[in-house]
N, C-alpha and C. Protein backbone atom coordinates (compact mmCIF):
# COMPACT_ATOMS: atom_id res chain seq x y z
N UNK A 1 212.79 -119.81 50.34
CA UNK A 1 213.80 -119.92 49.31
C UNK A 1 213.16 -119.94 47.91
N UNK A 2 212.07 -120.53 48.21
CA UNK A 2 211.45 -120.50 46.06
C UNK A 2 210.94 -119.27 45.77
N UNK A 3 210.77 -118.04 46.69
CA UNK A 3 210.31 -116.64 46.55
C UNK A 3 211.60 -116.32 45.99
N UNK A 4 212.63 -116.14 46.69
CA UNK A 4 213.83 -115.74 46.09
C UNK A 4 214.58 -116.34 44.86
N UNK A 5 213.83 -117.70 44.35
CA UNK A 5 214.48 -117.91 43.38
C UNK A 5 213.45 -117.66 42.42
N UNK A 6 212.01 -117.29 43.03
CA UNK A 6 211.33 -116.71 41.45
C UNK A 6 211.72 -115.33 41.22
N UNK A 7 212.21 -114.72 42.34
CA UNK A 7 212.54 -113.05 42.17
C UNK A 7 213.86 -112.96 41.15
N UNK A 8 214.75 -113.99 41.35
CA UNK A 8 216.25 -114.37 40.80
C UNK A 8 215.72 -114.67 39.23
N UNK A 9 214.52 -115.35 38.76
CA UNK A 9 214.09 -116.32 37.77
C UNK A 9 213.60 -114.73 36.47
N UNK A 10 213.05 -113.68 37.35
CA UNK A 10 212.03 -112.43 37.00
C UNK A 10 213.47 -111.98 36.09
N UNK A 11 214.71 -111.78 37.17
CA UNK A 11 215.45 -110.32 37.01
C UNK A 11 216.48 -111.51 35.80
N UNK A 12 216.81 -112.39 36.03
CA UNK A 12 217.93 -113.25 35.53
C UNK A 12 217.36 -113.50 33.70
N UNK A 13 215.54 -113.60 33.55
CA UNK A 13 215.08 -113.70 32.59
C UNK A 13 215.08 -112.41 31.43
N UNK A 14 215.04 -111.28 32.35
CA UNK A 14 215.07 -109.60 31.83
C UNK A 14 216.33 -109.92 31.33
N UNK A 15 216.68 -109.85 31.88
CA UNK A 15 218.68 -109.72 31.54
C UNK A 15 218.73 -110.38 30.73
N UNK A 16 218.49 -111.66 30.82
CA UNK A 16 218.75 -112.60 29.17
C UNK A 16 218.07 -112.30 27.81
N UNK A 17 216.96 -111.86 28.37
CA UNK A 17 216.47 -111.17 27.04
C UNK A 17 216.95 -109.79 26.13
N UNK A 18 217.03 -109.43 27.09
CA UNK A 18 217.71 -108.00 26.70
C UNK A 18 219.47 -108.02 26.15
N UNK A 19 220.04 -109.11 27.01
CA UNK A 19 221.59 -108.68 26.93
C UNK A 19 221.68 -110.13 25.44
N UNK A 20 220.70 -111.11 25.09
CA UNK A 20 220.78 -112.21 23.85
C UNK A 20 220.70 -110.60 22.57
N UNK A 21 219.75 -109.94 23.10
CA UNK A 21 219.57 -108.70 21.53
C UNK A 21 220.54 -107.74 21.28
N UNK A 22 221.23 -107.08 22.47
CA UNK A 22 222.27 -106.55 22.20
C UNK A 22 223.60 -107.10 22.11
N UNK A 23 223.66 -108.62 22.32
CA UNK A 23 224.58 -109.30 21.68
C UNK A 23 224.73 -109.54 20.22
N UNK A 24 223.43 -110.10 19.84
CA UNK A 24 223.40 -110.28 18.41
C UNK A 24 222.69 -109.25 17.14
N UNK A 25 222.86 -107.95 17.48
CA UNK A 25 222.03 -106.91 17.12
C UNK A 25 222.78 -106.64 15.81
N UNK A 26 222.40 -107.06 14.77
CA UNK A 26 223.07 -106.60 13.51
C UNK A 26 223.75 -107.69 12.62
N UNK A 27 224.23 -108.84 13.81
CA UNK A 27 225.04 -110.30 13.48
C UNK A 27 224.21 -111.08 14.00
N UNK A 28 223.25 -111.71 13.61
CA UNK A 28 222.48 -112.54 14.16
C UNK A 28 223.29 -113.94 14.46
N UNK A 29 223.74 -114.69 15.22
CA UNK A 29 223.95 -116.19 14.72
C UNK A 29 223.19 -116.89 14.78
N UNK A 30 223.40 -118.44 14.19
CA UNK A 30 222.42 -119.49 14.26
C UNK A 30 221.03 -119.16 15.02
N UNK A 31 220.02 -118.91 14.25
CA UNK A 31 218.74 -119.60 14.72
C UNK A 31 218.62 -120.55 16.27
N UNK A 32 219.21 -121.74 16.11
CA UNK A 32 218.92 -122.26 17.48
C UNK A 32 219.16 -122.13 18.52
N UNK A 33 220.45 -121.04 18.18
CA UNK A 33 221.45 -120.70 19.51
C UNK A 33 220.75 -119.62 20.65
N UNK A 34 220.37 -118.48 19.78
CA UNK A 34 219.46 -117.58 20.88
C UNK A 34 217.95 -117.82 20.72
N UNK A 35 217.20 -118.84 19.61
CA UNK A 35 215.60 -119.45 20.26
C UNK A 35 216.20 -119.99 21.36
N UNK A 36 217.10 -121.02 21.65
CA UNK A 36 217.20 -121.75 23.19
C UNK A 36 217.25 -120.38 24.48
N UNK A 37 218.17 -119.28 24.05
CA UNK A 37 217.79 -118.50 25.15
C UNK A 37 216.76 -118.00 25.22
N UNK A 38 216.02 -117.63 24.50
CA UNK A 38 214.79 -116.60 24.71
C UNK A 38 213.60 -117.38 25.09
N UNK A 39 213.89 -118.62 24.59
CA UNK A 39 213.00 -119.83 25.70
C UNK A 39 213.19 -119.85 26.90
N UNK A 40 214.36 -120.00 27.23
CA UNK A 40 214.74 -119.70 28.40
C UNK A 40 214.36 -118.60 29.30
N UNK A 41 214.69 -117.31 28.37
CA UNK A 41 214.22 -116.34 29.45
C UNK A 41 212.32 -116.40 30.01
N UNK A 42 212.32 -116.70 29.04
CA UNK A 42 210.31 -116.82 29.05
C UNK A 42 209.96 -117.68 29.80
N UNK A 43 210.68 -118.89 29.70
CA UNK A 43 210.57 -120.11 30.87
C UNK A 43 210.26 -119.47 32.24
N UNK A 44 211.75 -118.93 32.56
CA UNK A 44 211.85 -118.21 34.15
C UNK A 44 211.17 -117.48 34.29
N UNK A 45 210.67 -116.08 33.33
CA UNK A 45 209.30 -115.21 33.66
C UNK A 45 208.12 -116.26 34.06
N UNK A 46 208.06 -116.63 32.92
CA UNK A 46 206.12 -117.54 32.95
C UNK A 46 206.57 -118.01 34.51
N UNK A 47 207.48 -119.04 34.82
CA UNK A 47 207.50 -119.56 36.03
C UNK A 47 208.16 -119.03 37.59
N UNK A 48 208.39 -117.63 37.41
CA UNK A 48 208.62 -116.74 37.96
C UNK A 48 207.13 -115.91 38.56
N UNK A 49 206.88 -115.85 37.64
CA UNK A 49 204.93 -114.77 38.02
C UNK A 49 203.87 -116.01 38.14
N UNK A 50 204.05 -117.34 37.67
CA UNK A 50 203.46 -118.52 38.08
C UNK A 50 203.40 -119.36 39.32
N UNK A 51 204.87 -118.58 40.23
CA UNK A 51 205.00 -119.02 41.51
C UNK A 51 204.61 -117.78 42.37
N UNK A 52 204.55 -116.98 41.94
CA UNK A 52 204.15 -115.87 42.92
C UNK A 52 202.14 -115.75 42.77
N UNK A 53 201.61 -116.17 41.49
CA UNK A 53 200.46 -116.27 41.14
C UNK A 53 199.63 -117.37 42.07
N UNK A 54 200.42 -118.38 42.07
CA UNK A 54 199.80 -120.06 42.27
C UNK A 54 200.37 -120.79 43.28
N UNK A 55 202.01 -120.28 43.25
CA UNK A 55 202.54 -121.20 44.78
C UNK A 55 202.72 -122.48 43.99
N UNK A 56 202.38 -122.73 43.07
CA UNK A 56 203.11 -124.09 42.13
C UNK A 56 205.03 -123.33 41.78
N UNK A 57 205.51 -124.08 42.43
CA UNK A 57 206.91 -123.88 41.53
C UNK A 57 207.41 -125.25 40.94
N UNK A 58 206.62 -125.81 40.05
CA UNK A 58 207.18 -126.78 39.41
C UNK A 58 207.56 -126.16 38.04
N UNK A 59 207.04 -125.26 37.58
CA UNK A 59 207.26 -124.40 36.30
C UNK A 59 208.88 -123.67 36.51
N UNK A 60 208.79 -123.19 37.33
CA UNK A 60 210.12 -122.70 37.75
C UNK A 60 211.45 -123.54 37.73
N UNK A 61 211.24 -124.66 38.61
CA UNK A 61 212.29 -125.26 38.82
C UNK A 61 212.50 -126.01 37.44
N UNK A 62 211.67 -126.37 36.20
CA UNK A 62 211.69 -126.64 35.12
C UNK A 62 212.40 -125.36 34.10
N UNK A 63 212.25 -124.48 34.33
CA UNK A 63 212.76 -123.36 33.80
C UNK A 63 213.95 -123.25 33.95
N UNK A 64 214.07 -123.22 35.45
CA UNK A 64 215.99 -123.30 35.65
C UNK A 64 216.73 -124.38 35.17
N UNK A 65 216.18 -125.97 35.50
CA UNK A 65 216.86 -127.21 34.98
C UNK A 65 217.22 -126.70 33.42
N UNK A 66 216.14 -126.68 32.56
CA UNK A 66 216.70 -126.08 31.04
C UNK A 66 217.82 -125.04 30.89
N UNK A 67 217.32 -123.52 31.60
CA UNK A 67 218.25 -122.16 31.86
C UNK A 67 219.90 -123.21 31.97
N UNK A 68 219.68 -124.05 33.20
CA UNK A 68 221.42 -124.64 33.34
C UNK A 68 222.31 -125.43 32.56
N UNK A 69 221.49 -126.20 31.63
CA UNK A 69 221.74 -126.90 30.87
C UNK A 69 221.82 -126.34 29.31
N UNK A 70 221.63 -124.93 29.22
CA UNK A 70 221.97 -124.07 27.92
C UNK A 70 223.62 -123.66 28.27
N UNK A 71 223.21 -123.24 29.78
CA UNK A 71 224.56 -122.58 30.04
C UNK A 71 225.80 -123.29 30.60
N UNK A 72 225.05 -124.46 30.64
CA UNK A 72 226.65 -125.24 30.80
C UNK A 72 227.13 -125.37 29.67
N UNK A 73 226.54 -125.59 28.53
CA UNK A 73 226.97 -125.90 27.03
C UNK A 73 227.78 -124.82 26.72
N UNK A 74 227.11 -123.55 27.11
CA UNK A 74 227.64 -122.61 26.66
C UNK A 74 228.84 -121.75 27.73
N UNK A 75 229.21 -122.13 29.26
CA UNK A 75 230.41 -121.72 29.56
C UNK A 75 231.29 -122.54 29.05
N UNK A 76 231.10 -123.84 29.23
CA UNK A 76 232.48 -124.87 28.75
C UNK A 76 232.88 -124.52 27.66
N UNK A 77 231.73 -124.36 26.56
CA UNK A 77 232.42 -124.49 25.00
C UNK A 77 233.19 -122.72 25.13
N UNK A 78 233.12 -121.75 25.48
CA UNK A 78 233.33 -120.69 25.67
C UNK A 78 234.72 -121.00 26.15
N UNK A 79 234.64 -121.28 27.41
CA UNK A 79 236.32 -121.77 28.33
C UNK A 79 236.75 -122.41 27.55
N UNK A 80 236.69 -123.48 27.11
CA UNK A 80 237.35 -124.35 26.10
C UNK A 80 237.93 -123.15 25.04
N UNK A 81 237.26 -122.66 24.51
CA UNK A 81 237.78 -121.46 23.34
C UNK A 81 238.78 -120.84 23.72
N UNK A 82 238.93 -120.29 25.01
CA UNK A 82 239.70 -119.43 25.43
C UNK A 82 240.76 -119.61 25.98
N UNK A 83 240.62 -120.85 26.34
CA UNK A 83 241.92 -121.93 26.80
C UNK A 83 242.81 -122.50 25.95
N UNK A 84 241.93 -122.64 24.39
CA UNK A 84 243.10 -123.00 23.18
C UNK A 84 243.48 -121.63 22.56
N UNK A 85 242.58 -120.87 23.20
CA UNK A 85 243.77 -119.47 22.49
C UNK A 85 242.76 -118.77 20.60
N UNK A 86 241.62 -119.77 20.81
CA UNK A 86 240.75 -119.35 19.59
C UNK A 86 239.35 -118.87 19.72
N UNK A 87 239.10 -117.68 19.43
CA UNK A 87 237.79 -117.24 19.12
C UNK A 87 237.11 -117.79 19.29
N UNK A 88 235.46 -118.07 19.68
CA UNK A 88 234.77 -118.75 19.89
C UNK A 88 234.03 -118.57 18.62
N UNK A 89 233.22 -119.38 17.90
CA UNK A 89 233.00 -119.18 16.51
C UNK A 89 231.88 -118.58 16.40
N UNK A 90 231.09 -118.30 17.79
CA UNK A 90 229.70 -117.35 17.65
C UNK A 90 229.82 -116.23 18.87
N UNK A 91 230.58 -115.67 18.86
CA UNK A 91 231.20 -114.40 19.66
C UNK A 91 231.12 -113.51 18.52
N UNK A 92 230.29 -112.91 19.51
CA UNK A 92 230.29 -111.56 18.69
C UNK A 92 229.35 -110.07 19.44
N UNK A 93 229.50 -109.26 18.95
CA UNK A 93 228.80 -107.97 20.34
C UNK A 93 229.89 -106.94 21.07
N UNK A 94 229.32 -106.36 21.49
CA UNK A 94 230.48 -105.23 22.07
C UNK A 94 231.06 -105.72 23.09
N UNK A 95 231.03 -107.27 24.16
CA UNK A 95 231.87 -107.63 25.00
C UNK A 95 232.93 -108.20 24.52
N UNK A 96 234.25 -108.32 24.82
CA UNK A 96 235.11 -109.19 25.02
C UNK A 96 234.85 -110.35 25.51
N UNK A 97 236.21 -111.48 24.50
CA UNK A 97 235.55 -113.03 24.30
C UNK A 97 235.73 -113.09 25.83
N UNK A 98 237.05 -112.58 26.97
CA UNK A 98 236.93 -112.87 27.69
C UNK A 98 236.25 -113.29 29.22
N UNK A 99 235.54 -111.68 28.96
CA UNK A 99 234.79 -111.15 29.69
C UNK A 99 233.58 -111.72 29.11
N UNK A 100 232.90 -111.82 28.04
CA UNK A 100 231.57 -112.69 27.96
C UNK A 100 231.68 -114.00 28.75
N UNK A 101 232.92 -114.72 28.19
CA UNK A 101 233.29 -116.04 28.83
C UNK A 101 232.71 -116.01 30.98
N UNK A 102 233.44 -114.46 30.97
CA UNK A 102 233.03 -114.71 32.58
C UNK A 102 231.53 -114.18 32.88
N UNK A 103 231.21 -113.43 32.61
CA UNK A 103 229.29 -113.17 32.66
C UNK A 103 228.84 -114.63 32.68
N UNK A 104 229.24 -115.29 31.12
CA UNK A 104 228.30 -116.48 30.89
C UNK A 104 228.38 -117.50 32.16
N UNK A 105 230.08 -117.93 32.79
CA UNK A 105 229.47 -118.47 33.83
C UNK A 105 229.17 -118.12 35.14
N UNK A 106 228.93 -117.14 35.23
CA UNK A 106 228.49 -115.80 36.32
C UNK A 106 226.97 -116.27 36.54
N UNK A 107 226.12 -116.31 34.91
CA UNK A 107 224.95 -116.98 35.05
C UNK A 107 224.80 -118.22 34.87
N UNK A 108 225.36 -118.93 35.00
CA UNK A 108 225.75 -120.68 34.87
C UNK A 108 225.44 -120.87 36.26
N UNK A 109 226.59 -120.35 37.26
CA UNK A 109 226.19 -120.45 38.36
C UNK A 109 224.86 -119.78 39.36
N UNK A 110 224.82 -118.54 38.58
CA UNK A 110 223.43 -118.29 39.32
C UNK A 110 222.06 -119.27 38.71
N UNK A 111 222.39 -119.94 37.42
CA UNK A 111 221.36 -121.18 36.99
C UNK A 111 221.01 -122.03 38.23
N UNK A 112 222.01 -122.33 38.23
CA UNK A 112 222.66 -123.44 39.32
C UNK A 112 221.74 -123.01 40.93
N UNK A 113 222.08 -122.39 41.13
CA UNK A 113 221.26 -121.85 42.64
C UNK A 113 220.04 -121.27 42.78
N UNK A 114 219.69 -121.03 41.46
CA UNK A 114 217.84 -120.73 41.12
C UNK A 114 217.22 -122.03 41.15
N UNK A 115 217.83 -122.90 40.70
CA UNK A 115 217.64 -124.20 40.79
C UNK A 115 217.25 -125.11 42.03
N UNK A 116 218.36 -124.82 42.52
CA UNK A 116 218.63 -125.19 44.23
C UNK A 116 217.35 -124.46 45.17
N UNK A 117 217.03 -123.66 44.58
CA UNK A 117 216.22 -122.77 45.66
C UNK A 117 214.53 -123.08 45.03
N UNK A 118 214.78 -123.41 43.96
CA UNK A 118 213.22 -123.41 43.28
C UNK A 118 212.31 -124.34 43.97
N UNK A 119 212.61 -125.73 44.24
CA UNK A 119 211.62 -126.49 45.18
C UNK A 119 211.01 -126.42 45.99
N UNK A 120 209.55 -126.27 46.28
CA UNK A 120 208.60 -126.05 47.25
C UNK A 120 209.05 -126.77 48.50
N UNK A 121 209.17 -126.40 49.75
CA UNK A 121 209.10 -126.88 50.87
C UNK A 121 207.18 -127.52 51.28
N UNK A 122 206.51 -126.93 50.47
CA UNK A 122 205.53 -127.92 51.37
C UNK A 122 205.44 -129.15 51.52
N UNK A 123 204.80 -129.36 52.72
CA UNK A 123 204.27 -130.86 53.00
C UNK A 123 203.65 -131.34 51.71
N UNK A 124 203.52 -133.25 51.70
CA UNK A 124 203.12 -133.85 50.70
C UNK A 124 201.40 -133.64 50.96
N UNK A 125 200.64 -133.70 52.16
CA UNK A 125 199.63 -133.18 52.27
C UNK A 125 199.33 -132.49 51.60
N UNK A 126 199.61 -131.55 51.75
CA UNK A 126 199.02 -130.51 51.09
C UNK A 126 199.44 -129.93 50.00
N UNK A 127 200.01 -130.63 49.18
CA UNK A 127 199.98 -130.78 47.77
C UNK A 127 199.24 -131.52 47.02
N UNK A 128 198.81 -133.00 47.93
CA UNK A 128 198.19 -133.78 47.07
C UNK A 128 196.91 -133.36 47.47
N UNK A 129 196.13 -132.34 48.57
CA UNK A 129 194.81 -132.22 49.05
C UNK A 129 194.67 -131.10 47.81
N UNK A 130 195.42 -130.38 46.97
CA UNK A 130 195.19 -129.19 46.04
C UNK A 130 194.48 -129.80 44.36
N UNK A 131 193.22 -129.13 44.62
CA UNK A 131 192.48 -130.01 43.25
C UNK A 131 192.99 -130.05 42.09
């Protein structure tokens, strides 16, 4: 399961990088809003090719805990928007508010199960015998 969630961590990180620039390509918003993603995506790479490198997935499963905790902020406040019937105040890009709204928690939940899957099954042995 942590192979498949660094493979999930590789493709889920591409995508965020790529789909944060053609969101904000021309309209930048806030500074902190897409540094938190692009941390993010880099998180899941570095700890994506760090578990396939080393067999440590503590980088990983640190990657996703953060990745889930951007995107919970960011489906709720999104749903919330769309539920009072108002724009979200940093929407912007060639998707619809609605349809972003559903991508975003499309990857909320795949956060969520990269997560779930990231923890090493090995024995405590042989973690603590590793210098």
């Amino acid at each position: 399961m942590t192979r498949n969630s660094a493979f999930l961590a590789l493709g889920f990180g591409a995508f965020l990088a790529i789909s944060e620039v053609m969101r904000n390509w021309g309209n930048w918003q806030a500074w902190p809003f897409w540094l938190a993603d692009f941390i993010a995506a880099g998180a899941l790479v570095w700890g994506g090719l760090r578990t396939f490198s080393r067999g440590s997935s503590h980088l990983l499963s640190a990657a996703w805990g953060f990745t889930g905790g951007i995107f919970w902020i960011s489906s709720f406040s999104h749903a919330e928007a769309l539920s009072q019937g108002a724009a979200y105040t940093y929407a912007s890009g060639p998707v619809p508010q609605s349809m972003l709204t559903l991508i975003i928690g499309g990857m909320h939940l795949a956060a969520i199960a990269g997560l779930m899957m990231s923890p090493s099954r090995r024995p405590i042995q042989e973690l603590r015998s590793r210098p």
